[in-house]
N, C-alpha and C. Protein backbone atom coordinates (compact mmCIF):
# COMPACT_ATOMS: atom_id res chain seq x y z
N UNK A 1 157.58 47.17 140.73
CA UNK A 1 156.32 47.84 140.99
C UNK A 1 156.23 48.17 142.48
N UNK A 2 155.47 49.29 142.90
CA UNK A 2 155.46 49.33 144.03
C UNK A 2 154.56 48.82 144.99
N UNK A 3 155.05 48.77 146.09
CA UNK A 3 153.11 47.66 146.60
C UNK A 3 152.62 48.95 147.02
N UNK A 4 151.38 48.26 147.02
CA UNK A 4 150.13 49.15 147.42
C UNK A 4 150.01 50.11 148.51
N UNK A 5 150.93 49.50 149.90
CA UNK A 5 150.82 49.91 151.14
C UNK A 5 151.57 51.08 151.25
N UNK A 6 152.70 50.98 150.28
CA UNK A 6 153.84 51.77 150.06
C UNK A 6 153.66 52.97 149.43
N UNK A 7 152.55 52.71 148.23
CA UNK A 7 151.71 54.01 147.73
C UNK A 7 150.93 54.72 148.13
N UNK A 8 149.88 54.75 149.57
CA UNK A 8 149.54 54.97 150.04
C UNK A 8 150.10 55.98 150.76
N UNK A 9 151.40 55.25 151.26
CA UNK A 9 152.14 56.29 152.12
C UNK A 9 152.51 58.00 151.95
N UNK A 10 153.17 57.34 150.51
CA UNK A 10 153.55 58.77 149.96
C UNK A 10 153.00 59.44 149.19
N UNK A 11 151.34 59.10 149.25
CA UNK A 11 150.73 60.37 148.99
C UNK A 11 150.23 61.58 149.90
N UNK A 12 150.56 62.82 149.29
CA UNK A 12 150.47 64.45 150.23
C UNK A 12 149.27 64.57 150.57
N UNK A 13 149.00 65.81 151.33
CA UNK A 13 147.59 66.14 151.45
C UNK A 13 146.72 66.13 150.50
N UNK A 14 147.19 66.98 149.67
CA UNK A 14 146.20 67.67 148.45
C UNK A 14 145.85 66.40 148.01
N UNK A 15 146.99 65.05 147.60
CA UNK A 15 146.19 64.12 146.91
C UNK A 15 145.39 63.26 147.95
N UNK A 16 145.84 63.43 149.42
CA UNK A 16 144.48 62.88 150.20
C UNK A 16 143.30 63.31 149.54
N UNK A 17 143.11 64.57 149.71
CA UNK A 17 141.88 65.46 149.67
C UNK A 17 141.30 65.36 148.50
N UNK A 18 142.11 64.95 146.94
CA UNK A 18 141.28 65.26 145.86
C UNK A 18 140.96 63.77 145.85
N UNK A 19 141.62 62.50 146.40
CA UNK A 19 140.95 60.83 146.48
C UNK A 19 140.10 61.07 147.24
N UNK A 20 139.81 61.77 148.32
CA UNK A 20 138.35 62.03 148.85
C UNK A 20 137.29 62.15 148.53
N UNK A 21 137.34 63.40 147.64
CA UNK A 21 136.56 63.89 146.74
C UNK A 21 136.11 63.11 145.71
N UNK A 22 137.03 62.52 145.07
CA UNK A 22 136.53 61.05 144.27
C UNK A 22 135.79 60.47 144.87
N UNK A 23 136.20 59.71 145.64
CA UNK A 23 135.19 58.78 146.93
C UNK A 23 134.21 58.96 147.35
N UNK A 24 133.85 60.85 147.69
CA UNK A 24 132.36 61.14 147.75
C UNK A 24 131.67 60.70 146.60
N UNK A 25 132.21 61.59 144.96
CA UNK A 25 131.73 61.79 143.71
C UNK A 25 131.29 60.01 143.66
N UNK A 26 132.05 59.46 143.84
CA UNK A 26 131.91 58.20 143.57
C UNK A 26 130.42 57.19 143.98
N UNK A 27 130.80 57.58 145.83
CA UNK A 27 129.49 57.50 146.46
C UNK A 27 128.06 57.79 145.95
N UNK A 28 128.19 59.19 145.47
CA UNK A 28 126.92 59.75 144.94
C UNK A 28 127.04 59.14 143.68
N UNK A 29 127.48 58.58 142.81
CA UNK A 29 127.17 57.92 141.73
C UNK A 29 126.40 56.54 141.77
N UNK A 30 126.37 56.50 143.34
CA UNK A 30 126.14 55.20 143.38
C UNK A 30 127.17 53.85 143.87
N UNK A 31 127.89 54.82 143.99
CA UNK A 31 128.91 53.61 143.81
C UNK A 31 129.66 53.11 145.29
N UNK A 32 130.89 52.21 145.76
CA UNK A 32 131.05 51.87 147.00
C UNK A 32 132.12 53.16 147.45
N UNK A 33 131.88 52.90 148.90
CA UNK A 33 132.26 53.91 149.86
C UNK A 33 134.01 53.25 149.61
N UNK A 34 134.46 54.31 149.54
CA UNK A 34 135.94 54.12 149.92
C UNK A 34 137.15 53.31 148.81
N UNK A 35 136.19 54.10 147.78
CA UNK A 35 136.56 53.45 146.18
C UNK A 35 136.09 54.78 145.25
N UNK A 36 137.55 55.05 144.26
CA UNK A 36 137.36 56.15 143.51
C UNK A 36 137.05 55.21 142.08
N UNK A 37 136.39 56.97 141.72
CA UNK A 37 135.76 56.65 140.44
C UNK A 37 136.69 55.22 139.45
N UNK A 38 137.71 56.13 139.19
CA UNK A 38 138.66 54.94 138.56
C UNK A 38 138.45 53.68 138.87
N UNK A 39 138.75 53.16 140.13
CA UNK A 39 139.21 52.04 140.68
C UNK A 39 137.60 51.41 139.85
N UNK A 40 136.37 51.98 139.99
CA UNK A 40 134.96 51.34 140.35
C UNK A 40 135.19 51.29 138.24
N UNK A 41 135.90 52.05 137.79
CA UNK A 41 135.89 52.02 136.56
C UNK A 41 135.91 50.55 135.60
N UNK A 42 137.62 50.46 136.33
CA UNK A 42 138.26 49.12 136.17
C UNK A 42 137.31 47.80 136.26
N UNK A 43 137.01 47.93 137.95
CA UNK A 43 136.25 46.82 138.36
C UNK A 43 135.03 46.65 137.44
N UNK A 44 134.25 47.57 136.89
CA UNK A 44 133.13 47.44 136.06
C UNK A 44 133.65 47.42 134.30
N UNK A 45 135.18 47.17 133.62
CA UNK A 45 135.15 47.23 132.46
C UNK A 45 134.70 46.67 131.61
N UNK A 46 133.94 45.39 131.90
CA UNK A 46 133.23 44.69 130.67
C UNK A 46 131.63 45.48 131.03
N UNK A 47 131.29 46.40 131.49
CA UNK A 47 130.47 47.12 130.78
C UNK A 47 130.69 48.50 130.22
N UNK A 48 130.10 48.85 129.22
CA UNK A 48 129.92 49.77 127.99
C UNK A 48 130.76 50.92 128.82
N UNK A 49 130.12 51.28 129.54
CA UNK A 49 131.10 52.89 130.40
C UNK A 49 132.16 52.14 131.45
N UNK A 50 132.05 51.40 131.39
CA UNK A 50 133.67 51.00 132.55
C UNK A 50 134.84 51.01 130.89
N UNK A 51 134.38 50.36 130.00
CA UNK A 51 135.52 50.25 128.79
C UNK A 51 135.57 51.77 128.56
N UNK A 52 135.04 52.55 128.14
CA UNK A 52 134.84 53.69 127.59
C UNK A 52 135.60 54.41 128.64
N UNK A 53 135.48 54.50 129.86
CA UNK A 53 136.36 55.26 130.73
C UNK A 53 137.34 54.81 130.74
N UNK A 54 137.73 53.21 130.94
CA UNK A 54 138.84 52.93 131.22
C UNK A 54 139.66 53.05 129.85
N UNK A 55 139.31 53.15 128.46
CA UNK A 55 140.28 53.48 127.66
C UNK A 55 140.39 55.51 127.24
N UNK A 56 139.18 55.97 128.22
CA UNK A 56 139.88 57.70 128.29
C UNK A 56 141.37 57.89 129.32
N UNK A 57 140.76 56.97 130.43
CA UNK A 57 141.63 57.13 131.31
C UNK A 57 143.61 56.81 131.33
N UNK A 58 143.65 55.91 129.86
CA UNK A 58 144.18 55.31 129.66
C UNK A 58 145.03 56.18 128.22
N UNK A 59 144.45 56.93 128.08
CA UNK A 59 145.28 58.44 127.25
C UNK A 59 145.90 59.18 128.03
N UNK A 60 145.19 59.71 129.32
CA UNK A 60 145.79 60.51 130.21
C UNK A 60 146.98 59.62 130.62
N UNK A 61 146.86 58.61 131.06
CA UNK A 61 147.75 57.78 131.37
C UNK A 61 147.89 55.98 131.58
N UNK A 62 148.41 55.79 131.14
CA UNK A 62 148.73 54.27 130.28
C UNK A 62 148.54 53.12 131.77
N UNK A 63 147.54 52.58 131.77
CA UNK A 63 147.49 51.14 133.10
C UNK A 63 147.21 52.26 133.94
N UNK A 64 146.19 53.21 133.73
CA UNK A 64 145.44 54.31 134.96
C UNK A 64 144.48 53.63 135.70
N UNK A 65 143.95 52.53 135.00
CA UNK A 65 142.93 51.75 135.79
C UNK A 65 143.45 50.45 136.90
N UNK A 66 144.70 49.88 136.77
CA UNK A 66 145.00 49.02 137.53
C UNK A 66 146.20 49.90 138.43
N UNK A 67 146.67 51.06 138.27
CA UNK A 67 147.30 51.78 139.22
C UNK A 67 146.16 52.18 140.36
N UNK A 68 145.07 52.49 139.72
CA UNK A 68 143.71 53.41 140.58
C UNK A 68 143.01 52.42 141.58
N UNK A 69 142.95 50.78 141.05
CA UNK A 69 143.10 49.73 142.32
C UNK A 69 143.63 49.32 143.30
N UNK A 70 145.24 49.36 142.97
CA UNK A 70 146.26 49.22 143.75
C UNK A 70 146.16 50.22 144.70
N UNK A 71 146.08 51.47 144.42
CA UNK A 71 146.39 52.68 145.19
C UNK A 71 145.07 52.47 146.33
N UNK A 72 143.87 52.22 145.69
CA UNK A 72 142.65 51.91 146.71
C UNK A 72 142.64 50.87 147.97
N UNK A 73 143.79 49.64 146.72
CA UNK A 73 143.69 48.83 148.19
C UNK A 73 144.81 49.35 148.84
N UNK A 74 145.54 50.21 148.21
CA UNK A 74 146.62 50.37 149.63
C UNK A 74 146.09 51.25 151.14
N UNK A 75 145.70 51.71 150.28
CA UNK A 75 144.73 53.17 151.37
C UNK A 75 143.95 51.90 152.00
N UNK A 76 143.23 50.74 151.53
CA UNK A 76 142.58 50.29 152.70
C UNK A 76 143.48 49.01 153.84
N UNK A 77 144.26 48.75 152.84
CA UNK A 77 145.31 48.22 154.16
C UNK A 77 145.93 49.31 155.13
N UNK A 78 146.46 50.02 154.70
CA UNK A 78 146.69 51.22 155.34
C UNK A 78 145.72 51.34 156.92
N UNK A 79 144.37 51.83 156.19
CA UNK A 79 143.08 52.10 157.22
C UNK A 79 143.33 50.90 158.01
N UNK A 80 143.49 49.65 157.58
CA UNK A 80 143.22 48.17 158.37
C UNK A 80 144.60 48.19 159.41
N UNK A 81 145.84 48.91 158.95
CA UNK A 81 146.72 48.92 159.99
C UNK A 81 146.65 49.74 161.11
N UNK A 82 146.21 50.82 160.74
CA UNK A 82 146.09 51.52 161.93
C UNK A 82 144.92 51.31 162.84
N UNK A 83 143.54 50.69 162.26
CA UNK A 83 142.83 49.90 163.29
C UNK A 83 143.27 49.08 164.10
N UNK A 84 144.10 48.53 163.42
CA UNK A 84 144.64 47.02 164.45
C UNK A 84 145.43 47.98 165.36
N UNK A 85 146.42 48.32 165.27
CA UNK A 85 147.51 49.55 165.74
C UNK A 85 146.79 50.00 167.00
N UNK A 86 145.65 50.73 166.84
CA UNK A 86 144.83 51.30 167.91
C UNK A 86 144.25 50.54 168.43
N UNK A 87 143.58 49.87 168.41
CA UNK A 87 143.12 48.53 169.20
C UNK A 87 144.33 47.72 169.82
N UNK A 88 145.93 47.56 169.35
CA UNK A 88 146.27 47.11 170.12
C UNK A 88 147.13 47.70 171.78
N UNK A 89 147.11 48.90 171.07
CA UNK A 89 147.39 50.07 172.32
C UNK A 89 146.37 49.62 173.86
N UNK A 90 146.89 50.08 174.78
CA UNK A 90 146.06 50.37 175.80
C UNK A 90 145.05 51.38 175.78
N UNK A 91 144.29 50.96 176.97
CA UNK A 91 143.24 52.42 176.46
C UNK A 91 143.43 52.74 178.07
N UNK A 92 143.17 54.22 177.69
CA UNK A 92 143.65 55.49 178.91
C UNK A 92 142.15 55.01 179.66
């Protein structure tokens, strides 16, 4: 399997931009910042619409809900490396 940090990496623009877009959609649902629909899917499956999504999601493609976590936390280790990264630089 691949780790998380690693998935992160090699995703392109476009799929930056359309996990963004999740992340807003997501936001305005209510839901947490910096977490796509999916991921918030998973995390909520023992209720009525987290099961219900997570077994649509799960036609399109098989373990879509625990790939859609992984990929979230990688993007936020990711974010957490390059904070540290920049903070440990000098500053001009």
């Amino acid at each position: 399997m691949i780790e998380p940090v690693q998935l992160a990496r090699r995703e392109g623009y476009l799929h930056r931009v359309l996990v963004a877009l999740d992340q807003a959609a997501n936001v305005v649902l209510g839901g947490l910042p910096d977490e796509t629909i999916s991921s918030r899917c998973a995390r909520h499956r023992r209720r009525w619409w987290g099961r219900v999504m997570c077994g649509w999601l799960d036609l399109v493609q098989p373990g879509h809900d625990v790939l859609a976590r992984e990929a979230d936390l990688g993007r936020a280790e990711s974010a957490e490396r390059a904070e540290e990264y920049s903070l440990e630089k000098p500053q001009c």
